[in-house]
C-alpha atoms as a PDB file:
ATOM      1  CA  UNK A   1     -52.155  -8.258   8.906  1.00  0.00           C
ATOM      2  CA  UNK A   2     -54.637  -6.725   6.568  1.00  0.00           C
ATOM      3  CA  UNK A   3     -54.852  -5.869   3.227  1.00  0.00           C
ATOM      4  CA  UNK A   4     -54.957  -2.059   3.635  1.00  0.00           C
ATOM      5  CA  UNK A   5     -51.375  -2.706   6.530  1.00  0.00           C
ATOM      6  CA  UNK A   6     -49.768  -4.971   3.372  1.00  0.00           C
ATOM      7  CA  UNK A   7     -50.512  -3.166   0.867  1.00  0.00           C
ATOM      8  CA  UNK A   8     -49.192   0.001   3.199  1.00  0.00           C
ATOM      9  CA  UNK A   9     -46.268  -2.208   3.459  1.00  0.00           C
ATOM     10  CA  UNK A  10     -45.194  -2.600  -0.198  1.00  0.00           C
ATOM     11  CA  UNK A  11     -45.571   0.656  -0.911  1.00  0.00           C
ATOM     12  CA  UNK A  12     -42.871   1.428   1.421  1.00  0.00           C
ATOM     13  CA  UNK A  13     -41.287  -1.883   0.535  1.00  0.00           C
ATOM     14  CA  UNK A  14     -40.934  -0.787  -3.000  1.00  0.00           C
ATOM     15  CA  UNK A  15     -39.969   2.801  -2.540  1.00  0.00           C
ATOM     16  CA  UNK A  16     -37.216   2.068  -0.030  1.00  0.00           C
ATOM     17  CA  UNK A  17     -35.900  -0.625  -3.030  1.00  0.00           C
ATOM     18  CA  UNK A  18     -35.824   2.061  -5.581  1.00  0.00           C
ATOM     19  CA  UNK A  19     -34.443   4.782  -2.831  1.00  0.00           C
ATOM     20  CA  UNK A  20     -37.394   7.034  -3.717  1.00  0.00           C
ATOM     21  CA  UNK A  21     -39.531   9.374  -1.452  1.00  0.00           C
ATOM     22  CA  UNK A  22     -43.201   9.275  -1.622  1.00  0.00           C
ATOM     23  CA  UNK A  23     -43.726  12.555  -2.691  1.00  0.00           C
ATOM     24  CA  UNK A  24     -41.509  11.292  -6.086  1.00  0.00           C
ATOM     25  CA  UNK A  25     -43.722   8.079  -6.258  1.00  0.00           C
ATOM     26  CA  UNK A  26     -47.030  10.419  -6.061  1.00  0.00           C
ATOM     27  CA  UNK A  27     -45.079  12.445  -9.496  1.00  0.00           C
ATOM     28  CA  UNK A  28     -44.357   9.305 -11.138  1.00  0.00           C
ATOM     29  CA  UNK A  29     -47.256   7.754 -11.262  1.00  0.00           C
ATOM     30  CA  UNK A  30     -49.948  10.764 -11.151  1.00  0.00           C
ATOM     31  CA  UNK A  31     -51.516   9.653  -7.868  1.00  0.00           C
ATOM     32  CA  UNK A  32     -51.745  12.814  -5.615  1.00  0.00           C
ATOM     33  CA  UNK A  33     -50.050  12.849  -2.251  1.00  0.00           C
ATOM     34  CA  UNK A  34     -52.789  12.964   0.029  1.00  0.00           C
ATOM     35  CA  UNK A  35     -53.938   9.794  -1.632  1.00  0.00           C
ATOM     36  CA  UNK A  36     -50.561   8.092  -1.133  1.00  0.00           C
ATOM     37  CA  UNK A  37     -50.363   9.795   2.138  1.00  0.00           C
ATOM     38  CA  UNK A  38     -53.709   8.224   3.546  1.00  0.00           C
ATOM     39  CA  UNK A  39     -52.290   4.931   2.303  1.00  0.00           C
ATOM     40  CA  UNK A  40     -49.284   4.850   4.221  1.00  0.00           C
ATOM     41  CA  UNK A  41     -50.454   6.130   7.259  1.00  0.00           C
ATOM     42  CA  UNK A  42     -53.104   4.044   7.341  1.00  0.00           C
ATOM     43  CA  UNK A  43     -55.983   6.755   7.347  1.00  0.00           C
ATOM     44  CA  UNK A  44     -57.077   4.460   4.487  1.00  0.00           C
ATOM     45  CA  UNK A  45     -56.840   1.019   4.295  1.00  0.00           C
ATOM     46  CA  UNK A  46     -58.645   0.210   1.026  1.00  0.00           C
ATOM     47  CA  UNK A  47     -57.000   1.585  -1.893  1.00  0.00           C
ATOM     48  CA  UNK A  48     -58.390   0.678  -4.978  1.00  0.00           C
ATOM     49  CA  UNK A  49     -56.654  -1.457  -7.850  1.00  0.00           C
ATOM     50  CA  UNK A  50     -57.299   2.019  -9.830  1.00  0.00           C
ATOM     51  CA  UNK A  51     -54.679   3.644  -7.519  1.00  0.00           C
ATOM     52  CA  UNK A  52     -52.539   0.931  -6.976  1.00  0.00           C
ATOM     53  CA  UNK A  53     -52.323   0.347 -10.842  1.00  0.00           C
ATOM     54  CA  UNK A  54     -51.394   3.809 -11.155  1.00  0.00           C
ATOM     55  CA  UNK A  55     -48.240   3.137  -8.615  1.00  0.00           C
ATOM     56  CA  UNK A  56     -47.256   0.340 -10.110  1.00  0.00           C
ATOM     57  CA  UNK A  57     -47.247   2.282 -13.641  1.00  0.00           C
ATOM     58  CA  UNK A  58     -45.021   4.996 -12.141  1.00  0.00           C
ATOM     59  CA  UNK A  59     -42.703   2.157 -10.518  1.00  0.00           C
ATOM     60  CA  UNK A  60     -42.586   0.591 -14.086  1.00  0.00           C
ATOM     61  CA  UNK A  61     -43.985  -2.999 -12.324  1.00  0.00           C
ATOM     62  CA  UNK A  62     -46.993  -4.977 -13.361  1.00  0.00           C
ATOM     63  CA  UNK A  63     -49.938  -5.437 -10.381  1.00  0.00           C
ATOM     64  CA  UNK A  64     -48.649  -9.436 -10.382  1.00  0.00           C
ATOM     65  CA  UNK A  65     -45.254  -7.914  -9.061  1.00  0.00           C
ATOM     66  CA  UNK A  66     -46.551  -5.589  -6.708  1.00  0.00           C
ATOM     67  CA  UNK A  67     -48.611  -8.755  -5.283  1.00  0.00           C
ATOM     68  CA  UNK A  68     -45.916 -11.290  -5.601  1.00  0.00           C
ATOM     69  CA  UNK A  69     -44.556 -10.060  -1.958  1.00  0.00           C
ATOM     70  CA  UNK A  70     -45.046 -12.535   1.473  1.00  0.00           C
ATOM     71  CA  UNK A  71     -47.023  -9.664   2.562  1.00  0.00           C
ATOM     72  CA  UNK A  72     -49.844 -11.032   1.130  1.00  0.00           C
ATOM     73  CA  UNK A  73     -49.548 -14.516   1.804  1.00  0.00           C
ATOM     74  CA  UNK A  74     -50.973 -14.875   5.216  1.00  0.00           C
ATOM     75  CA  UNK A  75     -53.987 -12.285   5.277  1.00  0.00           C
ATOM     76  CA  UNK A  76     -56.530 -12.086   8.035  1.00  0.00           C
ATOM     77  CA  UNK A  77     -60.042 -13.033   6.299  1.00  0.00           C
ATOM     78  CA  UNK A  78     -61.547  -9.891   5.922  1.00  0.00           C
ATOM     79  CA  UNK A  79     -65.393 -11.748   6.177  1.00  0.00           C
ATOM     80  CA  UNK A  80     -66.177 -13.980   8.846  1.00  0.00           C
END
C-alpha cells in the first residue's frame, strides 16, 4: 500500500466510524467534493497535509490521530 491508497483508506475508515457520508465530511470541514472525491477514488493519490488538516478539523481529530491508524505502518517506500 501507498500513501495516497492509506490515506484513501482512513478517510473512509473515519467516516464509516462517525456514520457520515462524504459529501457531509466535504461541509464539515470546507474541503470541496471533487477534492474529497479524487481522494477516495484514487484519481489523486497525494493529498496535501493542507487538505487533510482541513478533514481532520471538520472530524474534530488532530493530524497525530488521523495517522495513528496500521494503515500507515507498513508503507511501500515511495523512493528507491
Amino acid at each position: 500500500m501507498n500513501i495516497g491508497e492509506a490515506v484513501k483508506e482512513r478517510i473512509i475508515e473515519l467516516c464509516r466510524e462517525r456514520d457520515i457520508s462524504i459529501n457531509k465530511l466535504c461541509n464539515m470541514s470546507g474541503v470541496t467534493q471533487s477534492t474529497v472525491n479524487n481522494i477516495v477514488s484514487g484519481r489523486n493519490n497525494s493529498a496535501t497535509i493542507s487538505t487533510i488538516k482541513k478533514l481532520c478539523d471538520g472530524l474534530g481529530i488532530t493530524i497525530q490521530k488521523f495517522f495513528a491508524s496500521n494503515l500507515f505502518s507498513d508503507l511501500e517506500q515511495e523512493i528507491e
